[in-house]
Protein backbone atom coordinates (compact mmCIF):
# COMPACT_ATOMS: atom_id res chain seq x y z
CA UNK A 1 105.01 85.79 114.04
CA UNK A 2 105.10 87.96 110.99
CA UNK A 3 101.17 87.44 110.18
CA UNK A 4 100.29 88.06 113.65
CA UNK A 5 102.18 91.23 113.91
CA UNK A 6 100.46 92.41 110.53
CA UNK A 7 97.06 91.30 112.24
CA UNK A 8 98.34 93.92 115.01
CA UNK A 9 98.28 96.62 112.43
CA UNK A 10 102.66 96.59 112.26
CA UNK A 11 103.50 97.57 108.40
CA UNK A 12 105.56 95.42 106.66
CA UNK A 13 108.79 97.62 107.33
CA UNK A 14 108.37 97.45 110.66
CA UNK A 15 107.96 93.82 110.99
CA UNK A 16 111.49 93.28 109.42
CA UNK A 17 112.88 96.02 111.68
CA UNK A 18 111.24 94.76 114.70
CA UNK A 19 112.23 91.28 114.36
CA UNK A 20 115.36 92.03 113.50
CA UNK A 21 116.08 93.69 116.88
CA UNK A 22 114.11 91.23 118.70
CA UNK A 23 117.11 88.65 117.32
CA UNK A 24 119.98 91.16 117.35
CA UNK A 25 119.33 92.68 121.18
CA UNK A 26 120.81 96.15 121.83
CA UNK A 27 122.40 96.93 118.39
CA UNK A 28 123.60 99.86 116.12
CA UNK A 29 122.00 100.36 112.84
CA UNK A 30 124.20 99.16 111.03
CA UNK A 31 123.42 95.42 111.99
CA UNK A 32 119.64 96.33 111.03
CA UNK A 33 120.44 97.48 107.80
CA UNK A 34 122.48 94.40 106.86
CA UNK A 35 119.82 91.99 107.95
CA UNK A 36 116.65 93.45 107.04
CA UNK A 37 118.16 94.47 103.24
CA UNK A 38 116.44 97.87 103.69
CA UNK A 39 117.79 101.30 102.68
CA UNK A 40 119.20 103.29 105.69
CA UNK A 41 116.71 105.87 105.30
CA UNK A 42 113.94 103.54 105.38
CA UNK A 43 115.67 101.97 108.39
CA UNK A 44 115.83 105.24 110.40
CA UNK A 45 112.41 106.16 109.55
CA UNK A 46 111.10 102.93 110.75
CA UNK A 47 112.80 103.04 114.01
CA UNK A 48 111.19 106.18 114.89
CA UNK A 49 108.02 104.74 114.20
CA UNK A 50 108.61 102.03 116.17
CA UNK A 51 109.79 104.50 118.64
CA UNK A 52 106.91 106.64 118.47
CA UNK A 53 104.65 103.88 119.56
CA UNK A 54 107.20 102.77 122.48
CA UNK A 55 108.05 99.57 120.73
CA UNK A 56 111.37 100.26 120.96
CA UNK A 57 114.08 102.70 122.65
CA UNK A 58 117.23 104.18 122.65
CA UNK A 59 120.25 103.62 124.48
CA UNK A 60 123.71 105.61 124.19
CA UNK A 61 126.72 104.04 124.13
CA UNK A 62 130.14 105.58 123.90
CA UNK A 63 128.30 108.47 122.32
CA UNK A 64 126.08 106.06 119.75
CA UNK A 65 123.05 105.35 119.39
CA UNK A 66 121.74 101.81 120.27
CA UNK A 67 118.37 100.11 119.70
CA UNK A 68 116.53 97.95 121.69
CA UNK A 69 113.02 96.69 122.10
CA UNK A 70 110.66 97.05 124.80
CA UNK A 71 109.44 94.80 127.23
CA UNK A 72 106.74 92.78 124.99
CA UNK A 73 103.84 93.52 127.32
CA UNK A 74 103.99 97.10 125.63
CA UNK A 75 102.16 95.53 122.73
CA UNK A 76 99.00 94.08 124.88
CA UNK A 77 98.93 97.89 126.52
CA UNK A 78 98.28 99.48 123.36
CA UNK A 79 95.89 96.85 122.49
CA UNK A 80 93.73 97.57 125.27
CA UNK A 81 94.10 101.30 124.63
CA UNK A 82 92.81 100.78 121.48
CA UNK A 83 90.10 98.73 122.87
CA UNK A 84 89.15 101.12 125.41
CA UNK A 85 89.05 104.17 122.31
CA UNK A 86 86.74 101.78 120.22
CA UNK A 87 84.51 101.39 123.48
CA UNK A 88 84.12 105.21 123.65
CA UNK A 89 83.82 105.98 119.80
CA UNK A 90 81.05 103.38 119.34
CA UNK A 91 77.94 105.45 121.67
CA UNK A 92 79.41 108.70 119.34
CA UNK A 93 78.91 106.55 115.89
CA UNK A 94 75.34 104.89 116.54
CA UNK A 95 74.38 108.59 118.04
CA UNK A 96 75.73 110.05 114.53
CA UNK A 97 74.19 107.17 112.74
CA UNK A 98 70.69 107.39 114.34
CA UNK A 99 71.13 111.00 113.49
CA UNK A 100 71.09 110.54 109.59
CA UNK A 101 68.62 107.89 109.69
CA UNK A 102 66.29 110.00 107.45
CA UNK A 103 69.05 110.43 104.64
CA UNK A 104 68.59 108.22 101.73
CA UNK A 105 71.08 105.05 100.51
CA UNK A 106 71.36 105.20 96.98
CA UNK A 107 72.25 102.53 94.56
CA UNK A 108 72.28 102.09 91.18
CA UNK A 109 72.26 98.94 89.09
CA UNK A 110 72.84 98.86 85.39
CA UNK A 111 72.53 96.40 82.07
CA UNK A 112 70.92 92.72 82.61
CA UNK A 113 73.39 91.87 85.64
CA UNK A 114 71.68 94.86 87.44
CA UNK A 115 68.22 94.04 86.16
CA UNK A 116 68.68 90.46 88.03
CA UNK A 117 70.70 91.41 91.00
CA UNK A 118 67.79 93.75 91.87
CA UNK A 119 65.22 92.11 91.53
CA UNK A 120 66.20 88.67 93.17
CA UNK A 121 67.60 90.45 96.18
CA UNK A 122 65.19 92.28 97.10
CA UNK A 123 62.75 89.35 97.02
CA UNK A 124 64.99 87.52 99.34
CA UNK A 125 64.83 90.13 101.85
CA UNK A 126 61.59 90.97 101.38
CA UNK A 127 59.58 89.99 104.35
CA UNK A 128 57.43 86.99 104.41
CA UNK A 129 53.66 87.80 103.78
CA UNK A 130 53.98 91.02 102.85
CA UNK A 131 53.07 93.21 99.94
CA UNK A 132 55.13 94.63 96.71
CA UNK A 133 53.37 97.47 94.96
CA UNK A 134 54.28 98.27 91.39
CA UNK A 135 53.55 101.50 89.14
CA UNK A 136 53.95 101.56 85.56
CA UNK A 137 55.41 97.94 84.83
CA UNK A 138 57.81 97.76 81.90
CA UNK A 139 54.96 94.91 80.29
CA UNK A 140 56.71 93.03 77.89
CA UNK A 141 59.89 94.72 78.34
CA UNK A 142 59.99 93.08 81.58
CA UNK A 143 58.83 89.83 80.64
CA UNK A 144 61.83 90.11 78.00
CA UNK A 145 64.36 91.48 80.03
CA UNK A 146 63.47 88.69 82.92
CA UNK A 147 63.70 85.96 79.81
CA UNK A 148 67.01 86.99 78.90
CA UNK A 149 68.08 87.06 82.76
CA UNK A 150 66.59 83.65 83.48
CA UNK A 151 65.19 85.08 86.52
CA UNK A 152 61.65 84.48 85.67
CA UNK A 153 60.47 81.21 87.03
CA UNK A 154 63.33 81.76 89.71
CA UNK A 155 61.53 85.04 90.85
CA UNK A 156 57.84 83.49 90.65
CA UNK A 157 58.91 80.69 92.74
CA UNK A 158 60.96 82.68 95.65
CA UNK A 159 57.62 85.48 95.29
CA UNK A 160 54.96 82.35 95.81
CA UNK A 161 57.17 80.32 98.41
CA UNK A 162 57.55 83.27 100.73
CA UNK A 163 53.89 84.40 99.89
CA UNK A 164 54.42 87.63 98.50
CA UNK A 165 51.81 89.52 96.99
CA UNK A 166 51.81 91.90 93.99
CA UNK A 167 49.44 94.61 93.34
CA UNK A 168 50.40 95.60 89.50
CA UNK A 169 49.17 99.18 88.00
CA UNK A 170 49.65 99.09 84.48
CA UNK A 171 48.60 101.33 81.43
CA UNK A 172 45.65 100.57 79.34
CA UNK A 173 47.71 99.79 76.17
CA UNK A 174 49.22 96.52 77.91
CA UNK A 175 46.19 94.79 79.00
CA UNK A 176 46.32 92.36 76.23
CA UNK A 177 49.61 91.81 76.76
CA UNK A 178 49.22 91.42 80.73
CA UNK A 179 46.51 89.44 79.67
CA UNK A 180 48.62 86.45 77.09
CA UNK A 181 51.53 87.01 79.71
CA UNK A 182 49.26 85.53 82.85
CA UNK A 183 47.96 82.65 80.69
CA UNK A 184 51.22 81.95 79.39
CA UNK A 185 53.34 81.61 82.70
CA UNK A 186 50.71 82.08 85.51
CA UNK A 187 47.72 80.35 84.37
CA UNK A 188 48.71 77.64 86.93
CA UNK A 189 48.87 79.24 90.35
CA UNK A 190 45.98 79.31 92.43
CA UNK A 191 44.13 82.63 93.11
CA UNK A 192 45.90 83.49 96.45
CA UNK A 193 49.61 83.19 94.54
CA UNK A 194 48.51 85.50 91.83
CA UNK A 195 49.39 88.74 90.76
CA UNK A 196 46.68 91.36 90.51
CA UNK A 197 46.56 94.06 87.91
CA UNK A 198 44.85 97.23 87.52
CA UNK A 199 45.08 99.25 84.27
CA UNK A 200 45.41 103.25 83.92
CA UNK A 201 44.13 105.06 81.27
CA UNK A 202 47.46 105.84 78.65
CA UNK A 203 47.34 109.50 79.86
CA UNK A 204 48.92 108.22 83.23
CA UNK A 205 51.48 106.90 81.21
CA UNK A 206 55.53 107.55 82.44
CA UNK A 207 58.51 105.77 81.16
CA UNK A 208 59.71 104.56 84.50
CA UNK A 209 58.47 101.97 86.48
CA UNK A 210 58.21 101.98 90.04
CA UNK A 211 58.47 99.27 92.39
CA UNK A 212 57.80 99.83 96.56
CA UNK A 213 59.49 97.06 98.74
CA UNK A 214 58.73 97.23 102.69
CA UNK A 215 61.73 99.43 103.13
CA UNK A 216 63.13 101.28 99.59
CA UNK A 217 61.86 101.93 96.14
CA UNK A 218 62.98 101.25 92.86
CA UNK A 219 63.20 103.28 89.91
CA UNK A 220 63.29 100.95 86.03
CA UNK A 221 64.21 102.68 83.34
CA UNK A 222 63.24 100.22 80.27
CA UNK A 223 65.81 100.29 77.72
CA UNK A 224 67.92 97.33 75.82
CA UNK A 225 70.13 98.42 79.05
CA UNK A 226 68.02 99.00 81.59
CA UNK A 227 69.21 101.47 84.97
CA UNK A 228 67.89 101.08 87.99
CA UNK A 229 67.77 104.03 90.80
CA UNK A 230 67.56 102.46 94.13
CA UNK A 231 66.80 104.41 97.35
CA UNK A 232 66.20 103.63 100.87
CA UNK A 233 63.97 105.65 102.63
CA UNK A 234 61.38 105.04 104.82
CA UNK A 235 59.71 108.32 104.17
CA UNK A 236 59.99 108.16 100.67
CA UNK A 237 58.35 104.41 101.05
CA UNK A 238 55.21 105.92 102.56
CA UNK A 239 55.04 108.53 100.24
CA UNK A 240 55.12 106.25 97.34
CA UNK A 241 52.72 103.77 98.91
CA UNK A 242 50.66 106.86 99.28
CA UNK A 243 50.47 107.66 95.71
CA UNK A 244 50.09 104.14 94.96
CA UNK A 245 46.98 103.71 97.07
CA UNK A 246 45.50 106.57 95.29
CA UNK A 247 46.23 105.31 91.67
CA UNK A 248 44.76 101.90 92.99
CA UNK A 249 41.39 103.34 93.68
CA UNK A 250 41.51 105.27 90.46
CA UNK A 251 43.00 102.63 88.03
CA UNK A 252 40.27 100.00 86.85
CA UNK A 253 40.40 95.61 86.69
């Protein structure tokens, strides 16, 4: 009975009190005391809580005060009250929620853990068939950081299997390097599964890379520790995709 009453939201003091006058019947507080090992205060204090809630009541005798408990079906009434307060808050939380749909989540991910966590999640809940754009990619510090991870072949497989598509704007200076990378680990797929790259002139280039999923973006700062500024906005995700479109056309094969 205990775990149940917890499940009911009763606090642990109140479960000993309670039970104790379930067993007892009408009873002073003395007889609580002794059997529930709790200080009197505490005692007192948890009777009027119980009291409060009409658990319980009080009935003098020859001047005293006696405890007793309620008829049980007191318990299922303030279950359904609380039921009935839940049905009315819920309309007044999704109305408050719908409200602040254009605020942004934030998260942040940090070190090699991060690096991973990101970047395997997101795949997963990245829609089938769609498109991941990417500004500015860390080059070989990726390919190093998703080395040390082990995500690599892990993240090429989930990317090909739910066929994903990449469009890659990268900086002049890592061509070659996009270029060994490819024949290194990508050589393989066929043309549909690949990535495709674009290159920028080294004017164009920023130290963060950007990466636009269907519904956030993601902001890589390349260090030995790398952060990660996640947001979720659909605004800012059409922005971005904006800007990316525009880089596309400008940035050459």
């Amino acid at each position: 009975m205990q775990k149940e009453l917890k499940q009911l939201g009763f606090s642990d003091n109140q479960i000993k009190v309670y039970l104790a006058l379930l067993g007892l019947g009408l009873t002073r507080v003395g007889p609580i005391i002794t059997q529930t090992q709790l200080p009197r205060q505490t005692v007192y204090n948890t009777l009027g809580e119980l009291e409060n809630q009409d658990l319980i009541f009080q009935v003098i005798q020859s001047g005293r005060k006696h405890w007793q408990t309620a008829e049980p079906e007191v318990i299922l009434k303030k279950m359904k009250s609380k039921f009935q307060l839940a049905q009315e808050l819920i309309p007044q939380i999704i109305n408050q929620r719908d409200q602040s749909k254009h605020l942004a989540e934030i998260k942040v991910y940090a070190g090699l853990d991060g690096f991973m966590t990101m970047h395997i999640n997101n795949l997963q809940n990245q829609p089938k068939k769609t498109q991941v754009n990417i500004i500015g990619a860390g080059g070989q510090q990726w390919v190093e950081l998703a080395k040390e991870t082990g995500i690599l072949n892990k993240y090429e497989s989930l990317r090909i299997n739910k066929e994903i598509g990449q469009n890659i704007i990268a900086y002049e200076n890592q061509r070659s390097e996009t270029q060994k990378f490819i024949d290194q680990y990508y050589l393989h797929q066929l043309p549909s599964e690949r990535k495709k790259f674009k290159f920028l002139p080294q004017e164009f280039y920023s130290p963060v890379g950007i990466q636009i999923w269907h519904d956030k973006i993601d902001l890589i700062i390349y260090s030995q520790d790398p952060i990660i500024f996640e947001i979720k906005n659909k605004d800012l995700v059409k922005s971005f995709t904006n800007y990316f479109n525009l880089l596309w056309k400008m940035a050459k094969k």
